[in-house]
PDB file of N, CA and C in Angstrom:
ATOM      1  N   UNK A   1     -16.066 -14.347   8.340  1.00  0.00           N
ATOM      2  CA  UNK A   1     -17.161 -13.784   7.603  1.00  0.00           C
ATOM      3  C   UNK A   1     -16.895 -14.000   6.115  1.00  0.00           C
ATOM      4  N   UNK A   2     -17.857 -14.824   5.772  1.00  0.00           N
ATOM      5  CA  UNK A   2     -17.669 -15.208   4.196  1.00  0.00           C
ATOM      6  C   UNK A   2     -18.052 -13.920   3.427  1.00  0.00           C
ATOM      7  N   UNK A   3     -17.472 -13.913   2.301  1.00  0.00           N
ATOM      8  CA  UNK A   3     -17.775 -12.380   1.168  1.00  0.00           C
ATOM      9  C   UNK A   3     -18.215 -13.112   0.033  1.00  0.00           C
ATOM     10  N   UNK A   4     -19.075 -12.979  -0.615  1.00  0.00           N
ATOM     11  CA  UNK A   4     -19.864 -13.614  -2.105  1.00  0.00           C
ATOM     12  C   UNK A   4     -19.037 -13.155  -3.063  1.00  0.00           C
ATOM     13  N   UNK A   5     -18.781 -14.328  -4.000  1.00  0.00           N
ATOM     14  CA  UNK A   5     -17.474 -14.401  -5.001  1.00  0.00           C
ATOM     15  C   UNK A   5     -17.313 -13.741  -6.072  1.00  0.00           C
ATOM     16  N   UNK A   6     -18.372 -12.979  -6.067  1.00  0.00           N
ATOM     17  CA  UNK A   6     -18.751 -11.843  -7.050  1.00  0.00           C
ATOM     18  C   UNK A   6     -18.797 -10.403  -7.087  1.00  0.00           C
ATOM     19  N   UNK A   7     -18.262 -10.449  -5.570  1.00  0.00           N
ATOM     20  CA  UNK A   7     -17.941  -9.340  -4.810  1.00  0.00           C
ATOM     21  C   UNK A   7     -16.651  -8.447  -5.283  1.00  0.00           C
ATOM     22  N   UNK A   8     -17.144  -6.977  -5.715  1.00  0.00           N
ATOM     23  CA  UNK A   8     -15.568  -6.429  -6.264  1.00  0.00           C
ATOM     24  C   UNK A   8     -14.859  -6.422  -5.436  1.00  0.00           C
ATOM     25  N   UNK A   9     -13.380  -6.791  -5.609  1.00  0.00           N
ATOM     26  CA  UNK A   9     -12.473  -6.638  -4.958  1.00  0.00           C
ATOM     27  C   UNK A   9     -11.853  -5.955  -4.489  1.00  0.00           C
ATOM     28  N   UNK A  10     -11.319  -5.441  -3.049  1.00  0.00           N
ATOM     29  CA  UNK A  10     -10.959  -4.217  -2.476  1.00  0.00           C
ATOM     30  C   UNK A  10      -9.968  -3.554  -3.172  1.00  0.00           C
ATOM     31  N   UNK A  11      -8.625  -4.421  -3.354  1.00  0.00           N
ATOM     32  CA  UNK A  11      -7.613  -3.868  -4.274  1.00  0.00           C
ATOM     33  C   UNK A  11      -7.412  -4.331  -5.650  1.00  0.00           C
ATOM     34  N   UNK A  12      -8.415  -4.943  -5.900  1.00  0.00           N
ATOM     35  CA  UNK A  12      -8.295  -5.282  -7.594  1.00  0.00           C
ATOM     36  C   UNK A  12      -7.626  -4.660  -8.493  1.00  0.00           C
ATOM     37  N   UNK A  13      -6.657  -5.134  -9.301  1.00  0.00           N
ATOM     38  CA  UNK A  13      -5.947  -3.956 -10.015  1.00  0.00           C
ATOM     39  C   UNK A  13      -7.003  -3.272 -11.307  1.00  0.00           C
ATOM     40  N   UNK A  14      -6.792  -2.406 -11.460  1.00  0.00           N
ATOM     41  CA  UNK A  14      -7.644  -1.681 -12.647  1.00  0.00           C
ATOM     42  C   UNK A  14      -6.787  -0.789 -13.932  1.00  0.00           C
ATOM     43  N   UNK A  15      -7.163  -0.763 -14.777  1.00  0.00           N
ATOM     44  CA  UNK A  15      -6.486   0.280 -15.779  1.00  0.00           C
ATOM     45  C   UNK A  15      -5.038  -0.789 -15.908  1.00  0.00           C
ATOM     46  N   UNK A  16      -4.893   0.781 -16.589  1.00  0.00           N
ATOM     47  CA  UNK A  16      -3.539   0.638 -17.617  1.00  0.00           C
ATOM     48  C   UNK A  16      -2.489  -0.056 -16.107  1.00  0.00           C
ATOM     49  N   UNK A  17      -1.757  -0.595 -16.604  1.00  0.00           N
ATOM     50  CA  UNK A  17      -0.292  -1.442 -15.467  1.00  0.00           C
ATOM     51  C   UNK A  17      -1.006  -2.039 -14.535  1.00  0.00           C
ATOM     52  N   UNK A  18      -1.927  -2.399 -14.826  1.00  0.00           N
ATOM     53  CA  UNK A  18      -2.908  -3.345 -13.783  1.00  0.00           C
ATOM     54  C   UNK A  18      -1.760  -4.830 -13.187  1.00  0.00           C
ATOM     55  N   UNK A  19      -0.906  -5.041 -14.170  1.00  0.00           N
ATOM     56  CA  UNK A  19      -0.135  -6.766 -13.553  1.00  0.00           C
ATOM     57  C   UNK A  19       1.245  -5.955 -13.561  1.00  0.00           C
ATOM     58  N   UNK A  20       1.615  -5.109 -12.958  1.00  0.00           N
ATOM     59  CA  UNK A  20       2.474  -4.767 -11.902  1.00  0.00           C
ATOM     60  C   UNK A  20       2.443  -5.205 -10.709  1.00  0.00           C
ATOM     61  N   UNK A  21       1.771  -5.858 -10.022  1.00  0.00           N
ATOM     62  CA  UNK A  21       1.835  -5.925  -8.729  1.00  0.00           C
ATOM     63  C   UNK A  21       1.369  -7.847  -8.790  1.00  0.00           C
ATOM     64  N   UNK A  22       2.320  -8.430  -8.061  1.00  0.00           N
ATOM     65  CA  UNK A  22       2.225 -10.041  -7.665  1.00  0.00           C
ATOM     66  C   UNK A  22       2.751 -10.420  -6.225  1.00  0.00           C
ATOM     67  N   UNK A  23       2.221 -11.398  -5.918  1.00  0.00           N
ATOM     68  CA  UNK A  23       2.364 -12.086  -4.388  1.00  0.00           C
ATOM     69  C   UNK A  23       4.101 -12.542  -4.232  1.00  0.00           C
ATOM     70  N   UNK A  24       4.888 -11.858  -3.463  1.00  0.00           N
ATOM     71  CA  UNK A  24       5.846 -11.790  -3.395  1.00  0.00           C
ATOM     72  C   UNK A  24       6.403 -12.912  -2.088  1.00  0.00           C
ATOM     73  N   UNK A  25       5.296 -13.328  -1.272  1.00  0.00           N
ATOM     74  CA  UNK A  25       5.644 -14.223  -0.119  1.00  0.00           C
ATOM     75  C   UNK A  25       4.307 -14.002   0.912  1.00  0.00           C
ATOM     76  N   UNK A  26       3.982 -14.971   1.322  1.00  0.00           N
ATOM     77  CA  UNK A  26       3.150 -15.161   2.649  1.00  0.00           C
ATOM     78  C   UNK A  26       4.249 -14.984   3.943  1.00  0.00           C
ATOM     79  N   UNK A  27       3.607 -14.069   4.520  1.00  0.00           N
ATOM     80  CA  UNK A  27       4.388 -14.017   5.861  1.00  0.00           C
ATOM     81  C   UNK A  27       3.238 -13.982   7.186  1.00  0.00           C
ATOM     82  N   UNK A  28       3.786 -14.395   7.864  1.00  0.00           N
ATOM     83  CA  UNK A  28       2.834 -14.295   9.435  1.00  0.00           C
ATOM     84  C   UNK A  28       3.386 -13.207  10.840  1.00  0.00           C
ATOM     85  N   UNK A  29       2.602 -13.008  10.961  1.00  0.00           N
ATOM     86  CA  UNK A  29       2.665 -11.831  12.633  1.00  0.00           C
ATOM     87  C   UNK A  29       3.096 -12.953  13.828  1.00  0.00           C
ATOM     88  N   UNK A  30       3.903 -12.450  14.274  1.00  0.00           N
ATOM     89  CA  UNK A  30       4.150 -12.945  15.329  1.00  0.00           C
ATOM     90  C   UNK A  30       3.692 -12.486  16.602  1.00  0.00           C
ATOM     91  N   UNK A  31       3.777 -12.879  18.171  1.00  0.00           N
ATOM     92  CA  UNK A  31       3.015 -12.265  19.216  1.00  0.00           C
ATOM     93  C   UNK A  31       2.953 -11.128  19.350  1.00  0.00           C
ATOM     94  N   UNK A  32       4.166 -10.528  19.014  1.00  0.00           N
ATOM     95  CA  UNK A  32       4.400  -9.221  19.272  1.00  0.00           C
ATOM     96  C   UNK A  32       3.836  -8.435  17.799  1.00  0.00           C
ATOM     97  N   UNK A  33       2.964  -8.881  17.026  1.00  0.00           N
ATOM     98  CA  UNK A  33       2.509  -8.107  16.193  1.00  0.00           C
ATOM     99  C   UNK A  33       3.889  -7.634  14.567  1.00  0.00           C
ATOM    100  N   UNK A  34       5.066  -8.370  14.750  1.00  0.00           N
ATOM    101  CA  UNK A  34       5.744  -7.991  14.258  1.00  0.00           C
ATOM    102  C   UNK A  34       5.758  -9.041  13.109  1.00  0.00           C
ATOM    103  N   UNK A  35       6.147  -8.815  11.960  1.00  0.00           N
ATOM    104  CA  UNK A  35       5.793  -9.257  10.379  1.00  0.00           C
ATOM    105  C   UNK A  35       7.365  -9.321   9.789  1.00  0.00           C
ATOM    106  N   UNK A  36       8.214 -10.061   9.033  1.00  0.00           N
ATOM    107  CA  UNK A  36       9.145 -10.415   8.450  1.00  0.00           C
ATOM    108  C   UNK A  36       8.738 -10.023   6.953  1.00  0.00           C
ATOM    109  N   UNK A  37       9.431  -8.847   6.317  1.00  0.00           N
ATOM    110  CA  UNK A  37      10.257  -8.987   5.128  1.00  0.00           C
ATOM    111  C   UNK A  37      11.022  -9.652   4.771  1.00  0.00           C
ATOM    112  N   UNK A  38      10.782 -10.873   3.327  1.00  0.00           N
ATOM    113  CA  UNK A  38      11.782 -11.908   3.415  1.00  0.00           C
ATOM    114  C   UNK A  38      13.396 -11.071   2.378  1.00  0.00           C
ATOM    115  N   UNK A  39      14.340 -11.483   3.260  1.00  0.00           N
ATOM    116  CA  UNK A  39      15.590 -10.893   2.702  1.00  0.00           C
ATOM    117  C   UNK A  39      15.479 -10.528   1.291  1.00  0.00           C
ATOM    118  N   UNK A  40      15.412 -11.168  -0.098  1.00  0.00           N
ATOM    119  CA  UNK A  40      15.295 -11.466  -1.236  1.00  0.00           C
ATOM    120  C   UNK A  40      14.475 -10.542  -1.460  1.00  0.00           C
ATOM    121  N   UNK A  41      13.008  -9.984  -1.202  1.00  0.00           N
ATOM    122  CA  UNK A  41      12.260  -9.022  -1.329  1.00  0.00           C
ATOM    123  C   UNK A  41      12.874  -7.695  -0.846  1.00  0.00           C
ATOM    124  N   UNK A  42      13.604  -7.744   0.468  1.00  0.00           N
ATOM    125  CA  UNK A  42      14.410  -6.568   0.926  1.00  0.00           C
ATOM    126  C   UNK A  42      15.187  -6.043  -0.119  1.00  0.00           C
ATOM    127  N   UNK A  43      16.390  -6.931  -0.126  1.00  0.00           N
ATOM    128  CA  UNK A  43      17.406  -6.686  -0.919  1.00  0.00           C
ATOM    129  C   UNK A  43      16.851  -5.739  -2.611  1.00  0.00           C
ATOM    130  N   UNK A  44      15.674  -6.544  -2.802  1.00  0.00           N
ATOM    131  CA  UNK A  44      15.368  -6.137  -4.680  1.00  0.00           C
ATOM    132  C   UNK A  44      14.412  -4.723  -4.305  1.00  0.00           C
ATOM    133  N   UNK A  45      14.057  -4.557  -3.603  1.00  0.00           N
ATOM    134  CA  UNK A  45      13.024  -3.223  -2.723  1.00  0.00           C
ATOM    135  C   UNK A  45      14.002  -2.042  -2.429  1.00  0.00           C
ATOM    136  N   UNK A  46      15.612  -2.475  -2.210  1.00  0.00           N
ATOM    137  CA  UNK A  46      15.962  -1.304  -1.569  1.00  0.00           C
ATOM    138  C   UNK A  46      16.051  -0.888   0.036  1.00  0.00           C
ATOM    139  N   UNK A  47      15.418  -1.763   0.617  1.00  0.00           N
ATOM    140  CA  UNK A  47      15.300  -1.965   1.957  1.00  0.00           C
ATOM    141  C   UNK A  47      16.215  -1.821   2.626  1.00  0.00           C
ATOM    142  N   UNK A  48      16.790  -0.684   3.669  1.00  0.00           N
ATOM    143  CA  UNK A  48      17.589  -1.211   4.643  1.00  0.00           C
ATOM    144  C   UNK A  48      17.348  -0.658   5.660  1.00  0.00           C
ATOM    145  N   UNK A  49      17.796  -1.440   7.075  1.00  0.00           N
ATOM    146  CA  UNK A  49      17.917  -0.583   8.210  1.00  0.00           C
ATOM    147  C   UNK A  49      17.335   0.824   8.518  1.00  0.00           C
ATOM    148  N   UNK A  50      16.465   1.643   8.853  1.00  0.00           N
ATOM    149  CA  UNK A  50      16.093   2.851   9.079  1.00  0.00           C
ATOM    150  C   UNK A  50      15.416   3.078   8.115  1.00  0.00           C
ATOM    151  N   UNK A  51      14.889   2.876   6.866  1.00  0.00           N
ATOM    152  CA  UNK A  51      13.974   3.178   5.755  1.00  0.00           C
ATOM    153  C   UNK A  51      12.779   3.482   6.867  1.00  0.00           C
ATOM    154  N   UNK A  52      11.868   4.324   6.545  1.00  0.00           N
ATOM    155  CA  UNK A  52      10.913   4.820   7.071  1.00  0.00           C
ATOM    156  C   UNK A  52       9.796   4.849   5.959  1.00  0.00           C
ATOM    157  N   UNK A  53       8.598   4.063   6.387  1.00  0.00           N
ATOM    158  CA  UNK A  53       7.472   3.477   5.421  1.00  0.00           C
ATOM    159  C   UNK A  53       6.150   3.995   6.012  1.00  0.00           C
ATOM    160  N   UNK A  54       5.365   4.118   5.076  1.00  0.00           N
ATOM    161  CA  UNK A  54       3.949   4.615   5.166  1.00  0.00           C
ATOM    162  C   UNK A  54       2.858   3.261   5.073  1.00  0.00           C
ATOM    163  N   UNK A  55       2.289   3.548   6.203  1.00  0.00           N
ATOM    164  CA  UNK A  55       1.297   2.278   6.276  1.00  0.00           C
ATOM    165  C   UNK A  55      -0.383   2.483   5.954  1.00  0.00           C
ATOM    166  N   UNK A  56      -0.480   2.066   4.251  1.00  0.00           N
ATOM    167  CA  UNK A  56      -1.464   2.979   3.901  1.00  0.00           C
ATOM    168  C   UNK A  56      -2.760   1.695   3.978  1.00  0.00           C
ATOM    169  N   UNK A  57      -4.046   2.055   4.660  1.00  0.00           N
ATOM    170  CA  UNK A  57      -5.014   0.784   4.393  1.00  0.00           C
ATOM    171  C   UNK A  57      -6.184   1.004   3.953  1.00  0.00           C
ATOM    172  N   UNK A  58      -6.820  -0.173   2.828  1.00  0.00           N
ATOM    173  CA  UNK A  58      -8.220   0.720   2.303  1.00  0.00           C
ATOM    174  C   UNK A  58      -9.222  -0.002   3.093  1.00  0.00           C
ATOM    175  N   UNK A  59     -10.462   0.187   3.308  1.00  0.00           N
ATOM    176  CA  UNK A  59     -11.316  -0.476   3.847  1.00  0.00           C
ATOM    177  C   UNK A  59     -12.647  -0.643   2.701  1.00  0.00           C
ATOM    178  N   UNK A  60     -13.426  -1.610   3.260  1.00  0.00           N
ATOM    179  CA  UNK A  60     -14.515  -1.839   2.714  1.00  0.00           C
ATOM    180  C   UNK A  60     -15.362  -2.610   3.370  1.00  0.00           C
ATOM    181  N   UNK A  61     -16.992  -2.357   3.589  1.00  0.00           N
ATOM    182  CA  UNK A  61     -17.805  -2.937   4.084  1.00  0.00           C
ATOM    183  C   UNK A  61     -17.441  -2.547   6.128  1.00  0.00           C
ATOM    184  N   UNK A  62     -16.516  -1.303   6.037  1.00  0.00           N
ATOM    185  CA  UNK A  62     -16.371  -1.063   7.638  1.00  0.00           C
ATOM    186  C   UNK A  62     -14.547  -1.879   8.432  1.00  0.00           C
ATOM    187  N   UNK A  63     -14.280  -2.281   7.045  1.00  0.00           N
ATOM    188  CA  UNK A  63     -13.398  -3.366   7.476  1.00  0.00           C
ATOM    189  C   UNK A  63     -12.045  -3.594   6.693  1.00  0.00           C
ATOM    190  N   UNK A  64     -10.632  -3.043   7.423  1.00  0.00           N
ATOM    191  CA  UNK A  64      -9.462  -2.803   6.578  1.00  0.00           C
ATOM    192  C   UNK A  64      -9.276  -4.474   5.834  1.00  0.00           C
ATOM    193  N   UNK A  65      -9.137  -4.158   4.571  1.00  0.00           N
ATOM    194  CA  UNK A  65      -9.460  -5.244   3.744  1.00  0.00           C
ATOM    195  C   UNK A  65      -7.940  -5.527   2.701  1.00  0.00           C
ATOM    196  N   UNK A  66      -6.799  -4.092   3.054  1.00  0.00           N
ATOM    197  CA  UNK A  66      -5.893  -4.305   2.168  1.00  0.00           C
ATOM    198  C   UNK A  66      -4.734  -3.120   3.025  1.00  0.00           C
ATOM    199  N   UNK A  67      -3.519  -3.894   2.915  1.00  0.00           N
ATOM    200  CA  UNK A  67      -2.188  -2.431   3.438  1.00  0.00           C
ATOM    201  C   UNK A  67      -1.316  -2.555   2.849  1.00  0.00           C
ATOM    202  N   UNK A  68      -0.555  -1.807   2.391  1.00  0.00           N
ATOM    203  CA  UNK A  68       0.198  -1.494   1.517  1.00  0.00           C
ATOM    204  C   UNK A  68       1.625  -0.791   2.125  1.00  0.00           C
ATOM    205  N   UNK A  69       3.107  -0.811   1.816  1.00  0.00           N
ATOM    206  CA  UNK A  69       3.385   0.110   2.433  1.00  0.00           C
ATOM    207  C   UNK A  69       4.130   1.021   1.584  1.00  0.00           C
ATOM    208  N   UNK A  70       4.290   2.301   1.362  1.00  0.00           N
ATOM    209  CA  UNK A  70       4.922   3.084   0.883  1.00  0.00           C
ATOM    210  C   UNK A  70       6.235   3.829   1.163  1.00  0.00           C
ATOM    211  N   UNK A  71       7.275   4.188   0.448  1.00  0.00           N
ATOM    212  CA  UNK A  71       8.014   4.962   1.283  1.00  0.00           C
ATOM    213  C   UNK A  71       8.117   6.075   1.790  1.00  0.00           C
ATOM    214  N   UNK A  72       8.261   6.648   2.816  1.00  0.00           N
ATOM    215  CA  UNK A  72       8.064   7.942   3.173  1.00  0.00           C
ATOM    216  C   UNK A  72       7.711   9.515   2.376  1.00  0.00           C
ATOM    217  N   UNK A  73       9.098   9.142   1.934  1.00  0.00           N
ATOM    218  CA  UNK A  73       9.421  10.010   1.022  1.00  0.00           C
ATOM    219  C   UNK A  73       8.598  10.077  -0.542  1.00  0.00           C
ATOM    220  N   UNK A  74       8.087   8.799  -0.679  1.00  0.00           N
ATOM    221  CA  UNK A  74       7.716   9.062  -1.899  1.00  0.00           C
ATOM    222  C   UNK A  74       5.994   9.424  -1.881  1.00  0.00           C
ATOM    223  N   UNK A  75       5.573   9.362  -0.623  1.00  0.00           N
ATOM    224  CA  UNK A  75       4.077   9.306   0.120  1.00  0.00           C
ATOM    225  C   UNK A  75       4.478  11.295   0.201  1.00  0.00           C
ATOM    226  N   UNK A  76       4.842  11.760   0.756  1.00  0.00           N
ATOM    227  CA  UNK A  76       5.320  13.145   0.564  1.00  0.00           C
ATOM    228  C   UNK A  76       4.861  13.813  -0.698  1.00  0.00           C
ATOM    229  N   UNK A  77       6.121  13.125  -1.939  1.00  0.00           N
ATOM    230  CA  UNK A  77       5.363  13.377  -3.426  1.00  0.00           C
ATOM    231  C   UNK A  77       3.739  12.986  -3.824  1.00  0.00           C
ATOM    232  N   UNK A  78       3.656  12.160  -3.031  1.00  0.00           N
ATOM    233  CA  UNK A  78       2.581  11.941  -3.580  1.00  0.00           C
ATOM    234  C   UNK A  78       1.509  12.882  -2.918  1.00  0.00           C
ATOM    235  N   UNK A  79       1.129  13.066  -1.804  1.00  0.00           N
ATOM    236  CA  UNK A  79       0.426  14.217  -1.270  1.00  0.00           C
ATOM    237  C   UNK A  79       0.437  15.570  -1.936  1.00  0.00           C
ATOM    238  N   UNK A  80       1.445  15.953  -2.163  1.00  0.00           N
ATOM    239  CA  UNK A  80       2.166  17.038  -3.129  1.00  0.00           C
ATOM    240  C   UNK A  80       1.329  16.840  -4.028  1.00  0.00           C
ATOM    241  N   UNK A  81       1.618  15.693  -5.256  1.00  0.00           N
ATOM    242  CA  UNK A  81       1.104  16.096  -6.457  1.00  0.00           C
ATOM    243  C   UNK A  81      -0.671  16.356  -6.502  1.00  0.00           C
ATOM    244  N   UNK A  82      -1.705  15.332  -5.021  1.00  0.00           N
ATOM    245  CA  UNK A  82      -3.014  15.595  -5.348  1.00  0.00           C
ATOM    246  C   UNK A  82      -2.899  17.228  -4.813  1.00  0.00           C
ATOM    247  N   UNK A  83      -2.621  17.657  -3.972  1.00  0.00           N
ATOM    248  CA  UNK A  83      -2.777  18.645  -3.749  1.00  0.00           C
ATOM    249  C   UNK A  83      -2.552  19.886  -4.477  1.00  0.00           C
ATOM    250  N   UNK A  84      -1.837  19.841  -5.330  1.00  0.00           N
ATOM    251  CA  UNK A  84      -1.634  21.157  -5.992  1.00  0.00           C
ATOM    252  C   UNK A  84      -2.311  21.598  -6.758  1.00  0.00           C
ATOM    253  N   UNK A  85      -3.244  20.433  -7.467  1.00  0.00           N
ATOM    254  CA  UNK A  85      -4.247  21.595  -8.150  1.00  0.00           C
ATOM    255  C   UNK A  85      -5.157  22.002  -6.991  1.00  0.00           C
ATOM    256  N   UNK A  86      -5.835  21.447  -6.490  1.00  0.00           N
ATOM    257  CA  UNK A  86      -6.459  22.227  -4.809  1.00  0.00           C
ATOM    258  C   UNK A  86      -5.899  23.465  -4.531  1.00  0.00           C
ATOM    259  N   UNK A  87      -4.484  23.303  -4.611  1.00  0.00           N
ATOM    260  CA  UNK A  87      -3.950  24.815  -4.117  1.00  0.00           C
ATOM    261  C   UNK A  87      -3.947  25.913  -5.241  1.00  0.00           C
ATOM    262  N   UNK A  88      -3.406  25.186  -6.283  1.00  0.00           N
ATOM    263  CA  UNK A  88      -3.912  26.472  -7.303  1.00  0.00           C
ATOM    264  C   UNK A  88      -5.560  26.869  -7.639  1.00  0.00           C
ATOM    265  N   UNK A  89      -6.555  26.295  -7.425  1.00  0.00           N
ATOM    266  CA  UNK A  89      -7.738  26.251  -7.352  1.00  0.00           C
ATOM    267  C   UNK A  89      -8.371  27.792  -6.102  1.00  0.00           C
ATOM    268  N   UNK A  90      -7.869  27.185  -5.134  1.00  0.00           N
ATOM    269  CA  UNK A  90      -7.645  28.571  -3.775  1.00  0.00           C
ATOM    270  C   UNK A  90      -6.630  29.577  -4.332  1.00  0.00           C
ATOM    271  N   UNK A  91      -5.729  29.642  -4.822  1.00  0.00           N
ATOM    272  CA  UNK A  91      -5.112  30.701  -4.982  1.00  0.00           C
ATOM    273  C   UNK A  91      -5.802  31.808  -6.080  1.00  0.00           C
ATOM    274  N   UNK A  92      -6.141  31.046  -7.059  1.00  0.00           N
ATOM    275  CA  UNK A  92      -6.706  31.504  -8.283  1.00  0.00           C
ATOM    276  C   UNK A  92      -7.929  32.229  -7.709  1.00  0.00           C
TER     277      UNK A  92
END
């Protein structure tokens, strides 16, 4: 399904630190659905053995268009921080 080239982009970067983020490697799924981190990206990521990651995806037009993965722990903080004004909002 072709998308018209003028079409905003699902994860387009925006704002301030917008070119933080670059194509680090093409990788492919294999039968079993399973995807390779290339070592070199591991290694500079922090990556090892048992790390536990958050598999976050946005959609658009009905259709996951971008995934990302996060680390557990830092997906935690991050829930945390939208939430707390919410909670002080109810408490108040």
């Amino acid at each position: 399904m072709a998308r018209e080239a003028d079409d905003e982009k699902c994860c387009q970067p925006q704002g301030e630190g917008a070119g933080c983020c670059s194509v680090q490697a093409v990788v492919s799924v294999d039968e079993r659905g399973q995807m390779v981190i290339p070592k070199d990206v591991r290694e500079r990521a922090g990556i090892r053995p048992g790390d536990k990651f958050a598999l976050v995806t946005w959609e658009k037009d009905g259709e996951v268009c971008c995934l990302s993965l996060v680390r557990a722990e830092n997906l935690a903080e991050m829930v945390r921080e939208m939430l707390q004004p919410i909670m002080q909002g109810i408490v108040r």
